[in-house]
N, C-alpha and C. Protein backbone atom coordinates (compact mmCIF):
# COMPACT_ATOMS: atom_id res chain seq x y z
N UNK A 1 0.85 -1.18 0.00
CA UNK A 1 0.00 0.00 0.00
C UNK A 1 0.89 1.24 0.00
N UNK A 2 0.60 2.00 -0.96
CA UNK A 2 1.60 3.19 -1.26
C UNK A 2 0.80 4.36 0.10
N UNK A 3 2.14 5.22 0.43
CA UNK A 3 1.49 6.42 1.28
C UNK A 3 1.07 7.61 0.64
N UNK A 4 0.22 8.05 1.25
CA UNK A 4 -0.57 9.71 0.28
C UNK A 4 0.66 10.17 0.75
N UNK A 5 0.27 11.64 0.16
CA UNK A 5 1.54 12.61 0.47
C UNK A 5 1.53 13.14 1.86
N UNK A 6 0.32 13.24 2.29
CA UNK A 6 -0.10 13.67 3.36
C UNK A 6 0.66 12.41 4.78
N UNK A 7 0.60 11.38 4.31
CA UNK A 7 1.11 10.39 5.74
C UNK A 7 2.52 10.44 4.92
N UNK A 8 3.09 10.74 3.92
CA UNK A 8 4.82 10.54 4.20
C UNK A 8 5.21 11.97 4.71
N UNK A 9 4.29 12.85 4.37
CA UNK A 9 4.92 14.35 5.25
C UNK A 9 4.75 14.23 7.14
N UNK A 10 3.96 13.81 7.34
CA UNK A 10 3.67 12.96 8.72
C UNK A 10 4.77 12.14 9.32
N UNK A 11 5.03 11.09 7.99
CA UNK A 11 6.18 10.54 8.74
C UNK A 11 7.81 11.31 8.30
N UNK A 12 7.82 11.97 7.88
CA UNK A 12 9.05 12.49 7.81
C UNK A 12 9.22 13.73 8.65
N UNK A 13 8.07 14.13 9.43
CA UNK A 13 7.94 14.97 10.41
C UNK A 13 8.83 14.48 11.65
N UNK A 14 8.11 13.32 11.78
CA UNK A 14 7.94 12.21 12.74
C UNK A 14 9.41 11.81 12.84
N UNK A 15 9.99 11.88 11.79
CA UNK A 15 11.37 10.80 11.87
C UNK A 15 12.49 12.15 12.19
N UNK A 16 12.18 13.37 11.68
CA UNK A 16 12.65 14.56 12.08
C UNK A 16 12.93 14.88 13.70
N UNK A 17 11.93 14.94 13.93
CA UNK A 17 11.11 15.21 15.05
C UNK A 17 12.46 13.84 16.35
N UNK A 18 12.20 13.05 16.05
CA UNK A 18 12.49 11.90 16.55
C UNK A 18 14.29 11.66 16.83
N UNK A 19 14.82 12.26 15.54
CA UNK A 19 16.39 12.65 15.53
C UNK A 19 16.86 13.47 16.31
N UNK A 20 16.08 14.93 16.27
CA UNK A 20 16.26 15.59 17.70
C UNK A 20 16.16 15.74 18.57
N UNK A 21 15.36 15.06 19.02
CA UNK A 21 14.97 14.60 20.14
C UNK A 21 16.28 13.69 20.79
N UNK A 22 16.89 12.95 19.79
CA UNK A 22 17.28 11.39 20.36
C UNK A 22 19.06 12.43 20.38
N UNK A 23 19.11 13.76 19.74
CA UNK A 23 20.03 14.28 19.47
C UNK A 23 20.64 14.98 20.93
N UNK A 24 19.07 15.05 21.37
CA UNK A 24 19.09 16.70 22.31
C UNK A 24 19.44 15.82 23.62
N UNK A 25 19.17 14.28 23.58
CA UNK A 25 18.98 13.19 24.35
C UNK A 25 20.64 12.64 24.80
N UNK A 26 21.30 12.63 24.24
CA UNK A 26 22.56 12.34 23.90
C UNK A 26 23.75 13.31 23.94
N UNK A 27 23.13 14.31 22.81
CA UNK A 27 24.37 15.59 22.81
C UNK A 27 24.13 16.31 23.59
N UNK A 28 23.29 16.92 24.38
CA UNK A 28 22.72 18.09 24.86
C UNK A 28 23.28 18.58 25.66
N UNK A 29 24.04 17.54 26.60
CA UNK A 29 24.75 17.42 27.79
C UNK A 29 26.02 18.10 27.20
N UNK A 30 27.02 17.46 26.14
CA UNK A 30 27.69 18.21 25.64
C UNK A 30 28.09 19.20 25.21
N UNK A 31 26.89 20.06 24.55
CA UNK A 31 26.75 21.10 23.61
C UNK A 31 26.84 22.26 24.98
N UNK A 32 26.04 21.65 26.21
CA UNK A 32 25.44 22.65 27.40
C UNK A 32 26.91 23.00 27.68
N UNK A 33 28.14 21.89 28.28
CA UNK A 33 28.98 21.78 28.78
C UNK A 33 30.01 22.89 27.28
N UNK A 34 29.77 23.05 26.31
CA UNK A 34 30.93 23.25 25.04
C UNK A 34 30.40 24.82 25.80
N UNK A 35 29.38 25.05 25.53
CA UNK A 35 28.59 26.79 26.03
C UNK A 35 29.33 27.52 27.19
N UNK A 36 29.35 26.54 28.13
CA UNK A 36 30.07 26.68 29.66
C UNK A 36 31.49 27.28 29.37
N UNK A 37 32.22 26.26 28.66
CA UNK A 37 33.55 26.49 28.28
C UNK A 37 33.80 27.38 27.87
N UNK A 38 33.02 28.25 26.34
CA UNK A 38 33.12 29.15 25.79
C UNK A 38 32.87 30.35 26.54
N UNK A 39 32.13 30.31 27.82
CA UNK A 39 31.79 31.68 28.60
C UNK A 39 33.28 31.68 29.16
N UNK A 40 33.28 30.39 30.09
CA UNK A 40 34.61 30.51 30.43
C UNK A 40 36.00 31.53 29.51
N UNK A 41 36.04 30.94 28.85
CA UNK A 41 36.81 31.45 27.75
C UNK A 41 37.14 32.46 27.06
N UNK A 42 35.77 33.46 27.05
CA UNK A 42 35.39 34.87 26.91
C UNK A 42 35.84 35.41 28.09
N UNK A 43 35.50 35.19 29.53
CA UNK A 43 35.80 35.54 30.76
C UNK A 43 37.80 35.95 30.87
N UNK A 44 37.98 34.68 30.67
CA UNK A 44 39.49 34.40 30.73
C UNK A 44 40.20 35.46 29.62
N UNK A 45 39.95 35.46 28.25
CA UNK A 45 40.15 36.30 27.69
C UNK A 45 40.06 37.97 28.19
N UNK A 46 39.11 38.26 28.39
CA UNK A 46 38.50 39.87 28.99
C UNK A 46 39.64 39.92 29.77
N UNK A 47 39.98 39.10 30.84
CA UNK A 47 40.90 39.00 32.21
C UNK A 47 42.31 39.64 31.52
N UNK A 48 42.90 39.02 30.62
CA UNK A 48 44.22 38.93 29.78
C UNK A 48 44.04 40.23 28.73
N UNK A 49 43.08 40.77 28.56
CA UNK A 49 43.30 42.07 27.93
C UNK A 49 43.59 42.70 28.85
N UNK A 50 42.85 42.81 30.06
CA UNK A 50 42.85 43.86 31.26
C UNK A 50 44.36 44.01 31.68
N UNK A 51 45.14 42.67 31.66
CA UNK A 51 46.70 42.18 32.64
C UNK A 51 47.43 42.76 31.48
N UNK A 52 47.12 42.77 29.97
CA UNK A 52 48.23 43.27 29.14
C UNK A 52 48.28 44.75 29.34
N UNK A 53 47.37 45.23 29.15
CA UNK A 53 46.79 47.14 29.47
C UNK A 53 47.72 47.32 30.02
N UNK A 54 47.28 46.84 31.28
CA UNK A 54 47.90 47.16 32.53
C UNK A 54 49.06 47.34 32.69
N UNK A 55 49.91 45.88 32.36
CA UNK A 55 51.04 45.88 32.09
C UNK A 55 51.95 46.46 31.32
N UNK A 56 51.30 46.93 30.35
CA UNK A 56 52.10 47.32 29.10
C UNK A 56 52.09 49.16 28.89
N UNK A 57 50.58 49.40 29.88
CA UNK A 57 50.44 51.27 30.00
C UNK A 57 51.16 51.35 31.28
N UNK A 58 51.33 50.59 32.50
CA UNK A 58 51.91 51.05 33.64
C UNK A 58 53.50 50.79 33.29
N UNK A 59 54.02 49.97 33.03
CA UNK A 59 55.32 50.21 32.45
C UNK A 59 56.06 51.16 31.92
N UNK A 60 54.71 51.72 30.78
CA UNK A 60 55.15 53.25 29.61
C UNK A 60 54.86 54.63 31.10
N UNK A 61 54.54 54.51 31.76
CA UNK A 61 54.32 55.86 33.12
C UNK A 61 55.20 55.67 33.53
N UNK A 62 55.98 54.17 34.10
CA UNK A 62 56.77 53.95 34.69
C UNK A 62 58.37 53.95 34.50
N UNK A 63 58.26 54.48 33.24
CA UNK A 63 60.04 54.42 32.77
C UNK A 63 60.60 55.94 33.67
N UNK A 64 59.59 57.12 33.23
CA UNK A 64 60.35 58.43 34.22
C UNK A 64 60.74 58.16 35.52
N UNK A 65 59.78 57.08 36.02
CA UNK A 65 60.06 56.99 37.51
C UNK A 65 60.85 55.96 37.80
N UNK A 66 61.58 55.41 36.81
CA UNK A 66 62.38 54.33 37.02
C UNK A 66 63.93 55.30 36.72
N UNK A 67 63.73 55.90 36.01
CA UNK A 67 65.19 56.65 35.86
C UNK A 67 65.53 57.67 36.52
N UNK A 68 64.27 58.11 37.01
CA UNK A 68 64.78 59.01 38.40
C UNK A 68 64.90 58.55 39.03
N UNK A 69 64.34 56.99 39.54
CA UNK A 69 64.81 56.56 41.15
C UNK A 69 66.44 55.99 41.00
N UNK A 70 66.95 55.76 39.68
CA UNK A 70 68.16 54.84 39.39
C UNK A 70 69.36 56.23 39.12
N UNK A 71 68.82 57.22 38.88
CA UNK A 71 69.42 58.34 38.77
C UNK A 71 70.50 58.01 37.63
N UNK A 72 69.53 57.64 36.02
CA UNK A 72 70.25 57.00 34.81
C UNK A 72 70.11 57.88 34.22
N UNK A 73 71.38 58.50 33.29
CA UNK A 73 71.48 59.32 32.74
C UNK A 73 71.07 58.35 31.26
N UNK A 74 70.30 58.26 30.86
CA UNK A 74 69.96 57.50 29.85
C UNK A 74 69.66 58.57 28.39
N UNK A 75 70.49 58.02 27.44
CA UNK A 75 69.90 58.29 26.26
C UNK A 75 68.61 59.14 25.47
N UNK A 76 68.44 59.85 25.28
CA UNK A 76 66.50 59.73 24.72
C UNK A 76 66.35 58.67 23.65
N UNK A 77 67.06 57.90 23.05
CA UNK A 77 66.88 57.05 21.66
C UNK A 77 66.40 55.79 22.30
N UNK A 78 67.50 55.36 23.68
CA UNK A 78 66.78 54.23 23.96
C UNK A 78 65.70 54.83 25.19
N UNK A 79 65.37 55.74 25.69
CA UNK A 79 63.96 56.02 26.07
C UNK A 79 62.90 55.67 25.54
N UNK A 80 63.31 56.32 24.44
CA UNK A 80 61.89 56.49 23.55
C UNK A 80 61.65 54.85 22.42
N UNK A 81 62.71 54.18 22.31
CA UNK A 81 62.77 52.60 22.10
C UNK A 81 62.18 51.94 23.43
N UNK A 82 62.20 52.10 24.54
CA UNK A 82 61.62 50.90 25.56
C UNK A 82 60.39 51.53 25.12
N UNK A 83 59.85 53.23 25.30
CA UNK A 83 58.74 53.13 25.12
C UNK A 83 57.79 53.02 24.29
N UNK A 84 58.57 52.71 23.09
CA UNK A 84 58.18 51.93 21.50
C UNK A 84 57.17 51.12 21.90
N UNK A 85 58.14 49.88 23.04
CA UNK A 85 57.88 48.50 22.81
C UNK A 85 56.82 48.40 23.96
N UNK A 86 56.47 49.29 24.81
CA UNK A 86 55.25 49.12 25.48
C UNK A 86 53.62 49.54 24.73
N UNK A 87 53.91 51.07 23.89
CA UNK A 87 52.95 51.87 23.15
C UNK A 87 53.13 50.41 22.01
N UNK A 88 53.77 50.03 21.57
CA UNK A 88 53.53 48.44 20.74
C UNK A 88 52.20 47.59 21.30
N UNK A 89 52.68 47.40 22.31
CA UNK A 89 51.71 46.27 23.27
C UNK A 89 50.72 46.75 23.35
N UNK A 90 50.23 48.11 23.95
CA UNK A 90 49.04 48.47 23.63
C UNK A 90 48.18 48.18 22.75
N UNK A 91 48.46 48.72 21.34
CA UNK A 91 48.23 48.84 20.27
C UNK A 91 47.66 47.93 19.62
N UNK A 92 48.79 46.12 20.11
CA UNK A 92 48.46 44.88 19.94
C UNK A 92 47.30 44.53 20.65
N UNK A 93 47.12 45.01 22.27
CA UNK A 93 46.16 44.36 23.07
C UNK A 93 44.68 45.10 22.31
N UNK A 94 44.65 46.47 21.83
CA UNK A 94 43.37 46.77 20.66
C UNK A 94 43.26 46.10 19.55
N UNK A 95 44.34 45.66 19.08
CA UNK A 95 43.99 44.36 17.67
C UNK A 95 43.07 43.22 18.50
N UNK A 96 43.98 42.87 19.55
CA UNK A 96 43.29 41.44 19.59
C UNK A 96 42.13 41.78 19.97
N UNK A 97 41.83 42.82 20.79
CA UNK A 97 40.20 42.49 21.22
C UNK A 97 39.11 42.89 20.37
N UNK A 98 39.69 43.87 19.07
CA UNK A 98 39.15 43.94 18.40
C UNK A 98 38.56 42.49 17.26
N UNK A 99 39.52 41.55 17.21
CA UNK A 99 39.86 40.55 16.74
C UNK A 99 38.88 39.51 17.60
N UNK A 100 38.79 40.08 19.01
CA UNK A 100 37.60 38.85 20.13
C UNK A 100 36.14 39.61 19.61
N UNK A 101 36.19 40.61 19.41
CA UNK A 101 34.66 41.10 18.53
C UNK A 101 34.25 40.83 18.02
N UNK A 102 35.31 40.61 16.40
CA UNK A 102 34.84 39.90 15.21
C UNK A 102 34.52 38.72 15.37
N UNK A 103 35.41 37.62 15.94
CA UNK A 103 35.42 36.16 16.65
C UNK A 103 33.84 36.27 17.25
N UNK A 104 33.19 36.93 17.81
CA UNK A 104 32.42 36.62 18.66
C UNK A 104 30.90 36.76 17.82
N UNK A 105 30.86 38.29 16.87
CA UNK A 105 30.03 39.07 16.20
C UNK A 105 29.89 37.93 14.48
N UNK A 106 31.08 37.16 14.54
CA UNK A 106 31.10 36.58 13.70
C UNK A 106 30.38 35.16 13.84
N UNK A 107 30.64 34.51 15.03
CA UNK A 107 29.78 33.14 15.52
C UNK A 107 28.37 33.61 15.60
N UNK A 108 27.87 34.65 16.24
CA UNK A 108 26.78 35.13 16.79
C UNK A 108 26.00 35.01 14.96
N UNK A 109 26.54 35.56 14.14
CA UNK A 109 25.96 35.39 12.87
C UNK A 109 25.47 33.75 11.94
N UNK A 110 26.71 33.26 12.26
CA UNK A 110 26.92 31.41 12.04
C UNK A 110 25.35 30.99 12.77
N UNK A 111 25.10 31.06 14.22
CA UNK A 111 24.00 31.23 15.12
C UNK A 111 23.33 31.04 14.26
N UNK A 112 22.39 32.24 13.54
CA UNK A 112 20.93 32.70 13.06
C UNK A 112 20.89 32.19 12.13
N UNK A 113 22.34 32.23 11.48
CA UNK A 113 21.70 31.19 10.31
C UNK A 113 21.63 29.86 10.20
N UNK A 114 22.27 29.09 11.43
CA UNK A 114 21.71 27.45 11.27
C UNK A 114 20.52 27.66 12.23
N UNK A 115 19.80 28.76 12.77
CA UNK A 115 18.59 28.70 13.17
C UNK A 115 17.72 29.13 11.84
N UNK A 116 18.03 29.65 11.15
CA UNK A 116 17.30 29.89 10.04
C UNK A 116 17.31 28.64 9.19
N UNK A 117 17.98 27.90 9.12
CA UNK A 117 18.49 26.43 8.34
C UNK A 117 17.62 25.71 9.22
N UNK A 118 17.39 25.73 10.33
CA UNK A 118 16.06 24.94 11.16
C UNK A 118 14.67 25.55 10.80
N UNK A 119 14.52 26.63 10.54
CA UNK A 119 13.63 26.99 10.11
C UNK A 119 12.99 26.49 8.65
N UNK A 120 13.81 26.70 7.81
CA UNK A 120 13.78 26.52 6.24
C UNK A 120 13.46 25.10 6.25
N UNK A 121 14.36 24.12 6.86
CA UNK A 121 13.95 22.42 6.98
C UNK A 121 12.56 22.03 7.55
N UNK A 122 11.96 22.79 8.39
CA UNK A 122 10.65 22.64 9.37
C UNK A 122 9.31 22.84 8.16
N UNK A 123 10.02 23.93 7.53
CA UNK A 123 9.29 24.51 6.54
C UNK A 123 8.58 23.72 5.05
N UNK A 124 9.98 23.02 4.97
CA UNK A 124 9.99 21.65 3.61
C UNK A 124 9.38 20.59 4.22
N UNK A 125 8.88 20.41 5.74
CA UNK A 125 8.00 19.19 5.67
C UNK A 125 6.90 19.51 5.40
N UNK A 126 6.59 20.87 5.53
CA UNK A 126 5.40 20.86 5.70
C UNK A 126 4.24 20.75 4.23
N UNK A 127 5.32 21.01 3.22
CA UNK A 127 4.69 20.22 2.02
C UNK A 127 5.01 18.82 1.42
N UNK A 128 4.02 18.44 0.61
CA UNK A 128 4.64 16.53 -0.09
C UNK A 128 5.81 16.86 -0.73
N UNK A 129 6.94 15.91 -0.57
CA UNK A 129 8.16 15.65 -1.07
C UNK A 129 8.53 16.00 -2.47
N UNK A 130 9.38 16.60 -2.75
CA UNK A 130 9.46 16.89 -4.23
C UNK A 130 8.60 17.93 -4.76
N UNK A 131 8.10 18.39 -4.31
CA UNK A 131 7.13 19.44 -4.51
C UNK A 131 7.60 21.08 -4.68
N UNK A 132 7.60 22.18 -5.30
CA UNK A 132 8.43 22.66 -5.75
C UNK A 132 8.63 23.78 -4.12
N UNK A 133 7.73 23.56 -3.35
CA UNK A 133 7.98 24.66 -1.95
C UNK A 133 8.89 23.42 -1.63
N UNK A 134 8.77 22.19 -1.15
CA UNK A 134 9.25 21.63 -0.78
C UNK A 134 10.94 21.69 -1.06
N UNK A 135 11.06 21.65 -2.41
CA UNK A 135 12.42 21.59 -3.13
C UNK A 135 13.09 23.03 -3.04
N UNK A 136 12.37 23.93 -2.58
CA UNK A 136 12.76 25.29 -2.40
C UNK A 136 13.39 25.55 -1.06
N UNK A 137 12.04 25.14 -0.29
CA UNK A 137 12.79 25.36 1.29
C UNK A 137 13.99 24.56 1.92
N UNK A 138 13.98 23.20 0.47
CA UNK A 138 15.29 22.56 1.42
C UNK A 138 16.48 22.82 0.77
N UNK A 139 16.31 23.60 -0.63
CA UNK A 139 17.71 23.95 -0.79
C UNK A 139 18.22 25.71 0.11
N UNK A 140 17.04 25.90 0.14
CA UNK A 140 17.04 27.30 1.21
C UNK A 140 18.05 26.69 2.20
N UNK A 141 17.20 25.90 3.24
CA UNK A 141 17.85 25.74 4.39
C UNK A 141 19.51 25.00 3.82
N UNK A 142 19.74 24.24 2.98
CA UNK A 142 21.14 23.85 2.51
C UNK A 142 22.42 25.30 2.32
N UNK A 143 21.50 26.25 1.92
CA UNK A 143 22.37 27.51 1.54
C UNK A 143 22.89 28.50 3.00
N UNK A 144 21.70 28.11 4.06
CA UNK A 144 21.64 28.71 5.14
C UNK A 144 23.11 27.75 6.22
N UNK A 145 22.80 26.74 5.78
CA UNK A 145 23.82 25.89 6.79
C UNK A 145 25.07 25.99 5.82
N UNK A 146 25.20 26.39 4.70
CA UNK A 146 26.88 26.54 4.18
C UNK A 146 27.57 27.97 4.59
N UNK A 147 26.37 28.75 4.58
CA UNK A 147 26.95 30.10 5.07
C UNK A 147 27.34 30.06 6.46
N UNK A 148 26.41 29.79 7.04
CA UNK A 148 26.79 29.21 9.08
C UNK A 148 28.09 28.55 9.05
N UNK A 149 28.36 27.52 7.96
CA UNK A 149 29.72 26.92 8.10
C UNK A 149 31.06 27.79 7.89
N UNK A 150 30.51 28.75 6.98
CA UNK A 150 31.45 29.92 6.43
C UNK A 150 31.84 30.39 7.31
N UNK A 151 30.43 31.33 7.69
CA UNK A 151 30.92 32.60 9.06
C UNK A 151 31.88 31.31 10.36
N UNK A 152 31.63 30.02 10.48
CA UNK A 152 32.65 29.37 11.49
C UNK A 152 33.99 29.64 10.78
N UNK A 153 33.84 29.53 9.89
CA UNK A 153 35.49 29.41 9.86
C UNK A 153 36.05 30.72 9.72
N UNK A 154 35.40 31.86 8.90
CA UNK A 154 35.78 33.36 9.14
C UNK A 154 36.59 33.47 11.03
N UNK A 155 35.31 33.29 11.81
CA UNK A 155 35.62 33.30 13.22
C UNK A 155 36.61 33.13 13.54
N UNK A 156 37.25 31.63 13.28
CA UNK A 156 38.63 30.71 13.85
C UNK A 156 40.00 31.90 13.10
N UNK A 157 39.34 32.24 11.81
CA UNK A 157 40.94 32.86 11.45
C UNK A 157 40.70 34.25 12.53
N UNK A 158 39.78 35.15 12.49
CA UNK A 158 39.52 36.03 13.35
C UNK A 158 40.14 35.74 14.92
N UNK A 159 39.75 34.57 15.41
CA UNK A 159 40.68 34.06 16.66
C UNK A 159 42.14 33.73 16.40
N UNK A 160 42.24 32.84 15.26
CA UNK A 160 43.78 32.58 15.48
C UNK A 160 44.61 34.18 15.45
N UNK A 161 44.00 35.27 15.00
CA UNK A 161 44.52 36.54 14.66
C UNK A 161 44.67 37.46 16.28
N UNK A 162 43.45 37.04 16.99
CA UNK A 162 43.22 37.75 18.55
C UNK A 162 44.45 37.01 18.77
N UNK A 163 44.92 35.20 19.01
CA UNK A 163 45.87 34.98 19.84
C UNK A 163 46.99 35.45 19.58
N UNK A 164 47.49 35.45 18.07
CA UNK A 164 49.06 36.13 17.24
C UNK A 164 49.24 37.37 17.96
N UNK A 165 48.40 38.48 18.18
CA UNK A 165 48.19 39.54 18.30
C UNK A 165 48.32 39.60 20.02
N UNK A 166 47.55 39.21 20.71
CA UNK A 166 47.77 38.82 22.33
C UNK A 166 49.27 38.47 22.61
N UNK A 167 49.56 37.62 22.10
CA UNK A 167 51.12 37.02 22.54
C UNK A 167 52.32 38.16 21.91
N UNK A 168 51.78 38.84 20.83
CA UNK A 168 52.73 39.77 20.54
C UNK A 168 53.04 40.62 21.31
N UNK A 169 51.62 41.07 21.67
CA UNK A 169 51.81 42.29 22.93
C UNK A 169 52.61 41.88 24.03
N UNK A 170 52.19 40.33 24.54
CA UNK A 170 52.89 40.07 25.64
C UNK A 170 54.47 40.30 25.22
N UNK A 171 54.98 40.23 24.29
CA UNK A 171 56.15 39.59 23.64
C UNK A 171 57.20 41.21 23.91
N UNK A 172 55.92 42.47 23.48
CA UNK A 172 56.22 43.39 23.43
C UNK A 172 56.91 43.98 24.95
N UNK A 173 55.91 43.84 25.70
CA UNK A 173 55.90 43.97 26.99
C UNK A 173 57.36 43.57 27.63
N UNK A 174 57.78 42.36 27.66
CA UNK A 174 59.28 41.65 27.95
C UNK A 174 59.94 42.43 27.24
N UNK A 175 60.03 42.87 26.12
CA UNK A 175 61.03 43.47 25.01
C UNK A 175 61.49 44.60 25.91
N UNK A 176 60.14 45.07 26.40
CA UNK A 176 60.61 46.28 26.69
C UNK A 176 60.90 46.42 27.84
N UNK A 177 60.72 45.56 28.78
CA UNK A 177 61.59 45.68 30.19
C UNK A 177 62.90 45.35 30.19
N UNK A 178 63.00 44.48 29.36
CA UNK A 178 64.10 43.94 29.00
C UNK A 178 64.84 44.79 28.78
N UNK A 179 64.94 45.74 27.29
CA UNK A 179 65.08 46.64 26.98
C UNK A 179 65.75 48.02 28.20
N UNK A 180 64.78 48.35 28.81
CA UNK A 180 64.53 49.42 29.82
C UNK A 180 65.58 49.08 30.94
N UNK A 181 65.98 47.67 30.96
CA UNK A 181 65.74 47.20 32.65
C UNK A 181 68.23 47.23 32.15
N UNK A 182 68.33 46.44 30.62
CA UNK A 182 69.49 47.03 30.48
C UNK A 182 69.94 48.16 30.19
N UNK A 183 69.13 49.28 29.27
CA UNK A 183 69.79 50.55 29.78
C UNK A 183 70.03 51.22 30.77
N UNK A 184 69.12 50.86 31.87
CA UNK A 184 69.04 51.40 33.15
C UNK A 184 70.56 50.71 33.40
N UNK A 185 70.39 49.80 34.03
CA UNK A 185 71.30 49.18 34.62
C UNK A 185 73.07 49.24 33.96
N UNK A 186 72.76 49.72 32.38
CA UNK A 186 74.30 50.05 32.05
C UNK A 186 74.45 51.97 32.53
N UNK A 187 73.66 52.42 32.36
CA UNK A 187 73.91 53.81 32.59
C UNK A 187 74.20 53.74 33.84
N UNK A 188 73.55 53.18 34.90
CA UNK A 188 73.85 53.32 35.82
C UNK A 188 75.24 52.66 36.49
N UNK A 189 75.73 51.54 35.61
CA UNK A 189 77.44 51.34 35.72
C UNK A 189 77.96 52.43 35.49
N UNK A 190 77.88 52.96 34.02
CA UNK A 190 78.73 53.84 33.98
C UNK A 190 79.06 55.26 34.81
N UNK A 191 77.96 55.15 35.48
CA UNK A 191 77.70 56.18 36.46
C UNK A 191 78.90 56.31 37.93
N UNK A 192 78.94 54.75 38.17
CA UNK A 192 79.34 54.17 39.04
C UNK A 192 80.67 54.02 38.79
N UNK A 193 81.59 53.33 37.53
CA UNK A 193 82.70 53.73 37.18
C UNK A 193 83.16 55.02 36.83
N UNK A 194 82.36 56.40 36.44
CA UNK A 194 82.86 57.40 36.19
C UNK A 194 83.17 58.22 38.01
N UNK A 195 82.60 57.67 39.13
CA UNK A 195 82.61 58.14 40.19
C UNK A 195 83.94 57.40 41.24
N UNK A 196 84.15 56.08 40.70
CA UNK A 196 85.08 55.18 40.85
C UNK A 196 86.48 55.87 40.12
N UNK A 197 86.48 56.45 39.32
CA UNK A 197 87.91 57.13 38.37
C UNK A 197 88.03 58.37 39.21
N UNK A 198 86.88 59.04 39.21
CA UNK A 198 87.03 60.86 39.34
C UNK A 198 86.85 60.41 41.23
């Protein structure tokens, strides 16, 4: 006995219906726990912009008051080089978070459209198979879930770009103490041997 159109749209409701369920049954636990992580993760991030700032603007205040307390007759070339490499770090810590925006503004988009791809599929049962709404809404929803796949991967290069950019700053940051911490410390030899002669 063949089915009307009417009981295979029924059962392909049904068998729909039944996948997510058995999906939400299984994965759900996962997907809840992947969500968790990702707040986490946003959190942790926010934290590590705040520690680079910090680090990298209190350092650049902190060079006058490091060479007056060391009483370093220092250069202006390498002054204004340590404070290259902090105004660097800055600069970097606005890429990357600009870079956690896109990452974020960019998933948030991926989002709507595999909710719209749930939509468009809900939509194709609701006519008989092969039918030209039918054949419409499911290549709809097919176009909706390649773009969602898109904007994911836009995201990841957008992130791999926040971390390049994060670690630079940090990178910057060392450079420049580094930097700062041996001119100080040679000016201030020579300070010490010119008082040692005279």
């Amino acid at each position: 006995m063949t089915e009307t159109p009417e009981q295979l749209r029924a059962r392909a409701e049904q068998i729909d219906t039944k996948f997510f369920d058995d999906f939400e049954k299984r994965g759900g636990a996962f997907g809840d726990r992947s969500f968790d992580f990702e707040k986490l993760a946003v959190d942790c991030s926010h934290k590590g912009f705040q520690t680079l700032t910090y680090l990298n603007g209190g350092a650049l205040v902190a060079i006058p008051t490091a060479m007056a307390f060391f009483k370093a007759d220092v250069s202006t070339g390498n002054v204004l080089l340590t404070a290259a490499a902090f105004i660097l770090g800055l600069l970097l810590v606005v890429l990357s978070q600009g870079a956690a925006f896109f990452t974020m503004a960019t998933r948030a988009e991926g989002q709507e459209l595999f909710a719209w791809e749930q939509f468009n599929r809900i939509a194709a049962l609701q006519f008989p198979q092969g039918t030209p709404t039918n054949v419409d809404r499911t290549r709809m929803a097919q176009q909706n879930r390649d773009a969602a796949a898109g904007r994911n991967r836009r995201s990841n290069v957008w992130r791999y770009g926040g971390l390049f950019c994060f670690g630079l700053s940090l990178l910057a940051f060392v450079a420049g103490c580094s930097w700062g911490a041996i001119t100080v410390m040679t000016a201030k030899q020579k300070v010490e041997t010119s008082r040692e002669r005279g």
